[in-house]
Protein backbone atom coordinates (compact mmCIF):
# COMPACT_ATOMS: atom_id res chain seq x y z
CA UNK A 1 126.68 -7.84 -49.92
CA UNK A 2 123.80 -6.34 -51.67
CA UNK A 3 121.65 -6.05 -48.88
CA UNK A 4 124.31 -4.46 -46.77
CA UNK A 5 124.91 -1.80 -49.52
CA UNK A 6 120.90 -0.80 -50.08
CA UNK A 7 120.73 -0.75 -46.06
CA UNK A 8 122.99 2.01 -45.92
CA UNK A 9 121.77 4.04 -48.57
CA UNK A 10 118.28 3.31 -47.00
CA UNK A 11 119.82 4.59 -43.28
CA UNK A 12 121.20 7.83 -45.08
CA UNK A 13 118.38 8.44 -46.73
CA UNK A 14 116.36 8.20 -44.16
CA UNK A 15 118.41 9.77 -41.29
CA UNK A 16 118.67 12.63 -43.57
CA UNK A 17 115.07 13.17 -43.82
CA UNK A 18 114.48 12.94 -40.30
CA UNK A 19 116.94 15.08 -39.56
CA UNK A 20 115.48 17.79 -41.97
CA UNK A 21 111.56 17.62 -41.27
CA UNK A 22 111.97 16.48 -37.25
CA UNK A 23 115.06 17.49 -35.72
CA UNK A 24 115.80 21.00 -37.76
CA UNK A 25 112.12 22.37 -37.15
CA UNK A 26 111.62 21.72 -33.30
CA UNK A 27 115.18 22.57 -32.80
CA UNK A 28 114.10 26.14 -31.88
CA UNK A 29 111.74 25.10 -29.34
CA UNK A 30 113.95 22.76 -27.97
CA UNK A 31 116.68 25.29 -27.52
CA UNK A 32 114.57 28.00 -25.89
CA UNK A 33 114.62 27.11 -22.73
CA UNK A 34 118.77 27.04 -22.40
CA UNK A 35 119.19 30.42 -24.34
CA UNK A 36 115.69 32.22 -22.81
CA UNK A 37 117.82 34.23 -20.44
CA UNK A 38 120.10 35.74 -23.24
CA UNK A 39 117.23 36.81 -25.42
CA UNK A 40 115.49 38.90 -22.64
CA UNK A 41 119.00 40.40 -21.55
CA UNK A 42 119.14 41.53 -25.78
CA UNK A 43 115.78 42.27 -25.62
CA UNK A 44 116.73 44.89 -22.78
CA UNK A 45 119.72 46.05 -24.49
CA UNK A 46 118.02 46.71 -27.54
CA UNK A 47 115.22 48.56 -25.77
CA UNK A 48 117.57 50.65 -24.28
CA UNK A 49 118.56 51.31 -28.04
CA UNK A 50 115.25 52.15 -29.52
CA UNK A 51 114.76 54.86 -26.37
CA UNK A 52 117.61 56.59 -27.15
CA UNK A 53 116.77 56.97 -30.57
CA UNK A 54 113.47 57.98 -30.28
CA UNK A 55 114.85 60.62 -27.40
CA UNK A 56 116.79 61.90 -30.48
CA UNK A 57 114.55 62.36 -33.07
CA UNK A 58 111.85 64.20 -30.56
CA UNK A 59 114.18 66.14 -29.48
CA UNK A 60 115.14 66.98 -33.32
CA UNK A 61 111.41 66.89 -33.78
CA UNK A 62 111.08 69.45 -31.32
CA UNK A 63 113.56 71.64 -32.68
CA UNK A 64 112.56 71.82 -35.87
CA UNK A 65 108.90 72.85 -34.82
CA UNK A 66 110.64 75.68 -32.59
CA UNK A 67 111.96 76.87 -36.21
CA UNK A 68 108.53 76.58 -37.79
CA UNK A 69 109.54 73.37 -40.41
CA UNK A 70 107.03 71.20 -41.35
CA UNK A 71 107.62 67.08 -39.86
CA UNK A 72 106.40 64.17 -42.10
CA UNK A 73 103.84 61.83 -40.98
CA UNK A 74 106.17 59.60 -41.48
CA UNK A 75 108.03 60.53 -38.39
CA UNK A 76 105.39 61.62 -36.28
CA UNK A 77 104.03 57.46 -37.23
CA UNK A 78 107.75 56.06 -36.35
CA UNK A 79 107.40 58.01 -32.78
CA UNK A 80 104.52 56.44 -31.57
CA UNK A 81 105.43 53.16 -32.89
CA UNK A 82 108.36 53.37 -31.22
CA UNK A 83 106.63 54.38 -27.77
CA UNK A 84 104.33 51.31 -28.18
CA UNK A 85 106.83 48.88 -28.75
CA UNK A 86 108.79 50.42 -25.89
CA UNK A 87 105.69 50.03 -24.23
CA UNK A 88 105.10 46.60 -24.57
CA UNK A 89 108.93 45.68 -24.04
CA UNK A 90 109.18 46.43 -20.71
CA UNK A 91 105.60 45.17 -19.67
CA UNK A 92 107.47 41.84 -20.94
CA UNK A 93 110.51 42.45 -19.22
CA UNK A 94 108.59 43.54 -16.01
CA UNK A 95 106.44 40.45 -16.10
CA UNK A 96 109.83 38.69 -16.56
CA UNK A 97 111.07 40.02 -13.37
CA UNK A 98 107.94 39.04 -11.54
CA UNK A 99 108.30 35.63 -13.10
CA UNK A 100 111.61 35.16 -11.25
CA UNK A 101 109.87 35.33 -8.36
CA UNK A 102 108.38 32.14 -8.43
CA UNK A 103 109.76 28.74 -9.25
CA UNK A 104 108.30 25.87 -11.14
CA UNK A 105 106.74 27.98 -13.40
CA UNK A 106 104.50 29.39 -10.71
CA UNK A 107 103.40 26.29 -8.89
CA UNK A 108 105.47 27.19 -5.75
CA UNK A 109 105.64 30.86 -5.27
CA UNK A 110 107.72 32.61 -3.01
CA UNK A 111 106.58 33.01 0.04
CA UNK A 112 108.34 36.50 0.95
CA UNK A 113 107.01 38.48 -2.01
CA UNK A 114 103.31 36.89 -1.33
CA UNK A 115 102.83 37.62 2.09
């Protein structure tokens, strides 16, 4: 009766805290291959975003240097942080597409596209 009672404390206990330092932390990696194709389809979308806004503000930028106003560096800095990670989006999302070009993680290409 005893020993039944400290065993299932013990199992909680212990399923608990495998749960929380070996299931909860490799989760994530786990799960990345089943939601990869949603993240690069966001990652698009909110590229797409951060291009329109920068259109925006240069063309705001542009106006106000037609009118002679001074721009912060502050916003001259967010423009060309802005290109960059534009930038280095869509090399990511262009490698992407060149990655769907292949299967097995690139040990059989596809014949087509190589030759």
């Amino acid at each position: 009766m005893v020993l039944d009672i400290f065993i299932s404390i013990f199992t909680e206990v212990i399923k608990e805290s495998i749960i929380e330092f070996v299931v909860v932390p490799i989760k994530p990696h786990i799960s990345y291959p089943f939601t990869y194709k949603s993240k690069v389809e966001k990652l698009h979308h909110e590229v797409g975003r951060l291009k329109n806004r920068k259109v925006k503000l240069q063309q705001a930028v542009e106006e106000a240097t037609r009118k002679g106003e001074e721009i912060y560096e502050s916003v001259n800095k967010w423009l060309i942080d802005a290109g960059k990670s534009i930038e280095e989006a869509e090399e990511y999302i262009q490698g992407e597409e060149q990655a769907k070009k292949k299967c097995f993680v690139g040990l059989c290409p596809d014949l087509k596209t190589c030759y």
